[in-house]
Protein backbone atom coordinates (compact mmCIF):
# COMPACT_ATOMS: atom_id res chain seq x y z
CA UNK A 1 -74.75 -130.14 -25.49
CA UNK A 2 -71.71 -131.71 -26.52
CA UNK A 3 -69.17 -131.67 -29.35
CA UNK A 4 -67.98 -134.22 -31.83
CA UNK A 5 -64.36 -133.51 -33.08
CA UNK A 6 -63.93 -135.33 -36.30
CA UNK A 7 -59.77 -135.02 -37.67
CA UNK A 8 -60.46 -136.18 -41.27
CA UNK A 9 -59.88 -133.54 -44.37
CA UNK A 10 -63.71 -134.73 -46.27
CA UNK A 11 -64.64 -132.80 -43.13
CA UNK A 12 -63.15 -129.64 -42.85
CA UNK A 13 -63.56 -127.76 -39.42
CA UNK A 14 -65.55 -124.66 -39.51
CA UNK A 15 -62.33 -122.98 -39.05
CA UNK A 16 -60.36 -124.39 -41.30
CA UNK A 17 -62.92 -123.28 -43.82
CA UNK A 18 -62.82 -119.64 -42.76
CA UNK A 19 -59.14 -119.69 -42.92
CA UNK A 20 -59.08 -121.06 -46.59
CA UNK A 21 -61.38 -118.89 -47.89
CA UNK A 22 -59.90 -115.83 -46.71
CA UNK A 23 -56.67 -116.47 -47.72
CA UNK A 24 -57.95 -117.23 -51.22
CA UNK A 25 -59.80 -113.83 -50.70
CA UNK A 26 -56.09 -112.01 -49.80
CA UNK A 27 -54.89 -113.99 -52.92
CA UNK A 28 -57.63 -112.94 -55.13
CA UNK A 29 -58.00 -109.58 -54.46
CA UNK A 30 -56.00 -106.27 -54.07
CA UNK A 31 -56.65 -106.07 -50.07
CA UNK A 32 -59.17 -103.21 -49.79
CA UNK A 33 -62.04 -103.48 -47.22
CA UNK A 34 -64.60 -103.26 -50.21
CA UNK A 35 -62.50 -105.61 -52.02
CA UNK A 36 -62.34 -108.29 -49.17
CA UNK A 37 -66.08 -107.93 -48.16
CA UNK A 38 -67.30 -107.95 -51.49
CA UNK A 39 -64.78 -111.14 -52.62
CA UNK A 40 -66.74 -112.69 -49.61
CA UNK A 41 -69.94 -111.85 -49.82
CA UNK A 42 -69.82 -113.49 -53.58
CA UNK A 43 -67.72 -116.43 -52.26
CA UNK A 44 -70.94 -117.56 -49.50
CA UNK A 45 -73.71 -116.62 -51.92
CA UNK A 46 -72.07 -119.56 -54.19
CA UNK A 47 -71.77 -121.89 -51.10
CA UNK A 48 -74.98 -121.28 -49.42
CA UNK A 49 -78.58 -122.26 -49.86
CA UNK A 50 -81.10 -121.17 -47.82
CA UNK A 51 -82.53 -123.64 -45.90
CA UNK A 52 -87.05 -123.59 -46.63
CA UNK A 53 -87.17 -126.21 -44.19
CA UNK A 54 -85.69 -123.88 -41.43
CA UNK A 55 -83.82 -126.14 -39.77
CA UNK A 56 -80.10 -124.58 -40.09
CA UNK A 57 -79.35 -121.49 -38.63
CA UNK A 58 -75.72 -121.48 -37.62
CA UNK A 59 -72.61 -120.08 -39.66
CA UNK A 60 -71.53 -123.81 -38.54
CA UNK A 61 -74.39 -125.28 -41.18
CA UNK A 62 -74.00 -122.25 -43.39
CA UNK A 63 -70.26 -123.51 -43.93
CA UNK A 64 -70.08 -127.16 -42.86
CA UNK A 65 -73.81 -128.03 -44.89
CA UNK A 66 -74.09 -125.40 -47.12
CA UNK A 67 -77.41 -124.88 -45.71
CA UNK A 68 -79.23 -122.02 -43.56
CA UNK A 69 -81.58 -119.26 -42.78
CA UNK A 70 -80.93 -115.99 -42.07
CA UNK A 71 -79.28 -116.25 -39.57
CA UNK A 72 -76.71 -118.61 -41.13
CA UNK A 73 -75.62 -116.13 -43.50
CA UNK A 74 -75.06 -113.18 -41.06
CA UNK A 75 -72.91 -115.33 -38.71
CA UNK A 76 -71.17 -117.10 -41.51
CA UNK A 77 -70.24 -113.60 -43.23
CA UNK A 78 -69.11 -112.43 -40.00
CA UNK A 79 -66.96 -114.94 -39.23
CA UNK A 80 -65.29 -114.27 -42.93
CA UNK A 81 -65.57 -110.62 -42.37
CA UNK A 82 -64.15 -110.92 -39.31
CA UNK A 83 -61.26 -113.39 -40.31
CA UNK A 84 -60.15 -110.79 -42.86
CA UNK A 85 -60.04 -108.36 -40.19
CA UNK A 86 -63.15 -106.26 -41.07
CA UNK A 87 -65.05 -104.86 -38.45
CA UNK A 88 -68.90 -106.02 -38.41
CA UNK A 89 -72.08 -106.72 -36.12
CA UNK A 90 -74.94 -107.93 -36.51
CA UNK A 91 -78.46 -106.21 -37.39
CA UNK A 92 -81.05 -107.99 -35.71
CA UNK A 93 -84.79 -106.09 -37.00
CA UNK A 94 -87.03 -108.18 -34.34
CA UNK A 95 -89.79 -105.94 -35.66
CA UNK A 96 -89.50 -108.46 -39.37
CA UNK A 97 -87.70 -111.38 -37.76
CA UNK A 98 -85.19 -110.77 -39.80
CA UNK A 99 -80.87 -110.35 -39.59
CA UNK A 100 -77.94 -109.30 -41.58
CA UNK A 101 -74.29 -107.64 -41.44
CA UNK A 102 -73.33 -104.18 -40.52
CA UNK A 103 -69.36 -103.67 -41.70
CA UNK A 104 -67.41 -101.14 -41.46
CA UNK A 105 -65.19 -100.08 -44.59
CA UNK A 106 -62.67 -97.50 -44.69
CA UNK A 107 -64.21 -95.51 -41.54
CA UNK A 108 -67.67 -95.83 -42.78
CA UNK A 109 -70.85 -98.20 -41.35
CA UNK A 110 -72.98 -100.37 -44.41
CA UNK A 111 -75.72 -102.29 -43.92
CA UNK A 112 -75.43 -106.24 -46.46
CA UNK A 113 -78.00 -108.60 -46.34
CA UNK A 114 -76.47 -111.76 -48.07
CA UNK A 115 -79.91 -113.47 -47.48
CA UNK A 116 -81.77 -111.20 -49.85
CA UNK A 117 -79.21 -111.03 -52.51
CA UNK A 118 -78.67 -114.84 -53.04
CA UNK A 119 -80.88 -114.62 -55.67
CA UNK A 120 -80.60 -115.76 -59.22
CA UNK A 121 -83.36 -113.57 -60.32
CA UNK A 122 -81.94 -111.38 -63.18
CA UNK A 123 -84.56 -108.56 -64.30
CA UNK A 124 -83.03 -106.29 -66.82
CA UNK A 125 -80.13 -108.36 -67.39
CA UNK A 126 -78.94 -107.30 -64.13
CA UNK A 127 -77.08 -109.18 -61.61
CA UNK A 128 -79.25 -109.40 -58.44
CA UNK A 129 -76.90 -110.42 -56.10
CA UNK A 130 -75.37 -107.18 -55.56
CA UNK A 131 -78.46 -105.40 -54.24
CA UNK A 132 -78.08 -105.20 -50.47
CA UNK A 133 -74.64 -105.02 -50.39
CA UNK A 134 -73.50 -101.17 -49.12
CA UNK A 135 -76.78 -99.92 -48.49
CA UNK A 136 -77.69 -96.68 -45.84
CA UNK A 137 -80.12 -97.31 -42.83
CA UNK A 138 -82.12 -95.60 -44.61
CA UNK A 139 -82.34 -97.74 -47.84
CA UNK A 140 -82.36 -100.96 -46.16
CA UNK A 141 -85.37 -100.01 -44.01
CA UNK A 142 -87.28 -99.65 -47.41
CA UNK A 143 -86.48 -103.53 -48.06
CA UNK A 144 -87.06 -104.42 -44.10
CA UNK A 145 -89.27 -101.39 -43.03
CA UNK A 146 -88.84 -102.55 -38.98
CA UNK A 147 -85.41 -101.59 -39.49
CA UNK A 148 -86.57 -97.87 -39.46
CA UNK A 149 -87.57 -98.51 -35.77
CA UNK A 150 -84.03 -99.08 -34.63
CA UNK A 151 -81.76 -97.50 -36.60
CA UNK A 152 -83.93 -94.22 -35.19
CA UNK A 153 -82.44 -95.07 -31.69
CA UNK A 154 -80.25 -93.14 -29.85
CA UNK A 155 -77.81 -96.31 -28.98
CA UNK A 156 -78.06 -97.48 -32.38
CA UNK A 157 -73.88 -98.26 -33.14
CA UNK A 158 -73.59 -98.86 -36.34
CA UNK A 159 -75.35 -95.56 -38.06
CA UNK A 160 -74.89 -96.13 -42.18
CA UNK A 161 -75.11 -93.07 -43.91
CA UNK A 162 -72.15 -93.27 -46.94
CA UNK A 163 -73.28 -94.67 -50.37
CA UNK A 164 -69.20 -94.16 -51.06
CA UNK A 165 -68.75 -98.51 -50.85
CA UNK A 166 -72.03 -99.45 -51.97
CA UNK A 167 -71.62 -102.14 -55.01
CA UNK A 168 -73.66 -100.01 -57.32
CA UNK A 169 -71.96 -96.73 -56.89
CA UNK A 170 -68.51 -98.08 -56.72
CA UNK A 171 -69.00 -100.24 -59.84
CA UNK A 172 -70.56 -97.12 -61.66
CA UNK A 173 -74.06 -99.57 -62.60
CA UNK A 174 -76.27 -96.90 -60.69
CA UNK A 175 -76.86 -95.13 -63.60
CA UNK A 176 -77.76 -98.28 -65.61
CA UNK A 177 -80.31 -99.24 -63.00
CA UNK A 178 -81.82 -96.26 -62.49
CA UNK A 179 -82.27 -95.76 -66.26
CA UNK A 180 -84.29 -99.56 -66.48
CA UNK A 181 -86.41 -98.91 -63.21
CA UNK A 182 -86.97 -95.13 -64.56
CA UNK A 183 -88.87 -96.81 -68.25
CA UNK A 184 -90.91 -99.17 -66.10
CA UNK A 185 -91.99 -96.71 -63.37
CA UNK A 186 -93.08 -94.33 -66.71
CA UNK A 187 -94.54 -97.37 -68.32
CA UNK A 188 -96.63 -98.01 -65.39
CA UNK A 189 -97.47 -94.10 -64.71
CA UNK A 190 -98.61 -94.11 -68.68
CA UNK A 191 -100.63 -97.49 -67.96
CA UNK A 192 -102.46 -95.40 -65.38
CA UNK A 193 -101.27 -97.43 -62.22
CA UNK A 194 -101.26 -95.74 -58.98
CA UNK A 195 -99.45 -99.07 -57.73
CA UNK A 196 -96.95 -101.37 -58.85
C-alpha cells in the first residue's frame, strides 16, 4: 500500500470535501441533529452513484469518484455525520451482506440506509429517497430481515426504538403514505390476492 498526495484544487482531498460540505450544511440549515443528518444524507444521494460493477467501496471513491457500493455510502455518511459532530456507527447485517448508518439524534439511536434510498423511483408521487432515513430496528429488519438477528443481541449498541426523527413523521407525510399504500393493499385484497 502506498499513498499518492496530489496538492492541486481539480482534486480535492477527501477531507477537504468533508469540510466543505459540512460547512455548507451549518450554512444551510438551522443546526439541529435531524437538520444536519438529513441536509447530508440529501447532499451524498446527489453525489453518489452506486457502483454495479462493484469495484468502489470506500467513502474515499464515494467522495473523490462519486462512485460506490454499500459500503461507500455508510463510510462516506459517517465521515459527514461525523464531521458535523453527530454521533454514528456502522450496521454491518453479515446475515444480507449488507451495511448502513446508525446516528444518534437528540439522545435517540436511528437506523439510515443511504444505499436503499438513492433511488429515483417515485410511486405515488412520492419522493423515495426519504424511506430509510429514521427508521426503528424493527422497521429496518423488514427491508433487511438479517438485521432482526442482531439487533436481538444482548451487546447490540445502538438499540433504535424512537420514530420521533424519522423523515416521515417529522415532515408530517406519514399520513399521506399510509393513505396511498392503504388503496393499493384494499385494491389487491378486492382483486383476491393473498400476495403482493
Amino acid at each position: 500500500n502506498f499513498n499518492i498526495s496530489v496538492s492541486d484544487d481539480k482534486y480535492p482531498s477527501v477531507d477537504s470535501i468533508v469540510r466543505s460540505a459540512v460547512a455548507e450544511c451549518n450554512s444551510k440549515t438551522d443546526g439541529s441533529e435531524y437538520a444536519k443528518a438529513l441536509w447530508l444524507h440529501d447532499w451524498l444521494l446527489e453525489q453518489l452513484e452506486y457502483d454495479k460493477t462493484l469495484k468502489w467501496s470506500s467513502a474515499e471513491s464515494a467522495l473523490t469518484r462519486e462512485l460506490g457500493t454499500c459500503q461507500s455510502y455508510e463510510s462516506a455518511y459517517a465521515k459527514l455525520l461525523t464531521a458535523a459532530g453527530i454521533e454514528n456507527s456502522e450496521t454491518r447485517d453479515t446475515y444480507d451482506g449488507h451495511t448502513w448508518n446508525a446516528m444518534k439524534l437528540d439522545g435517540q439511536w436511528y437506523q439510515t440506509d443511504c444505499t436503499w434510498d438513492d433511488s429515483s423511483d417515485n410511486w405515488y408521487s412520492f419522493d423515495q429517497r426519504h424511506l430509510y432515513f429514521g427508521l426503528t430496528d424493527e422497521l429496518m429488519a423488514i427491508a433487511h430481515p438479517g438485521h432482526s438477528k442482531i439487533y436481538t443481541t444482548d451487546t447490540y449498541a445502538t438499540r433504535s426504538t424512537s420514530l420521533a426523527d424519522n423523515y416521515f413523521v417529522r415532515t408530517g407525510d406519514a399520513a399521506k403514505w399510509a393513505k396511498a399504500y392503504s388503496d393499493r393493499i384494499q385494491k389487491n385484497l378486492d382483486a383476491g390476492k393473498t400476495e403482493f
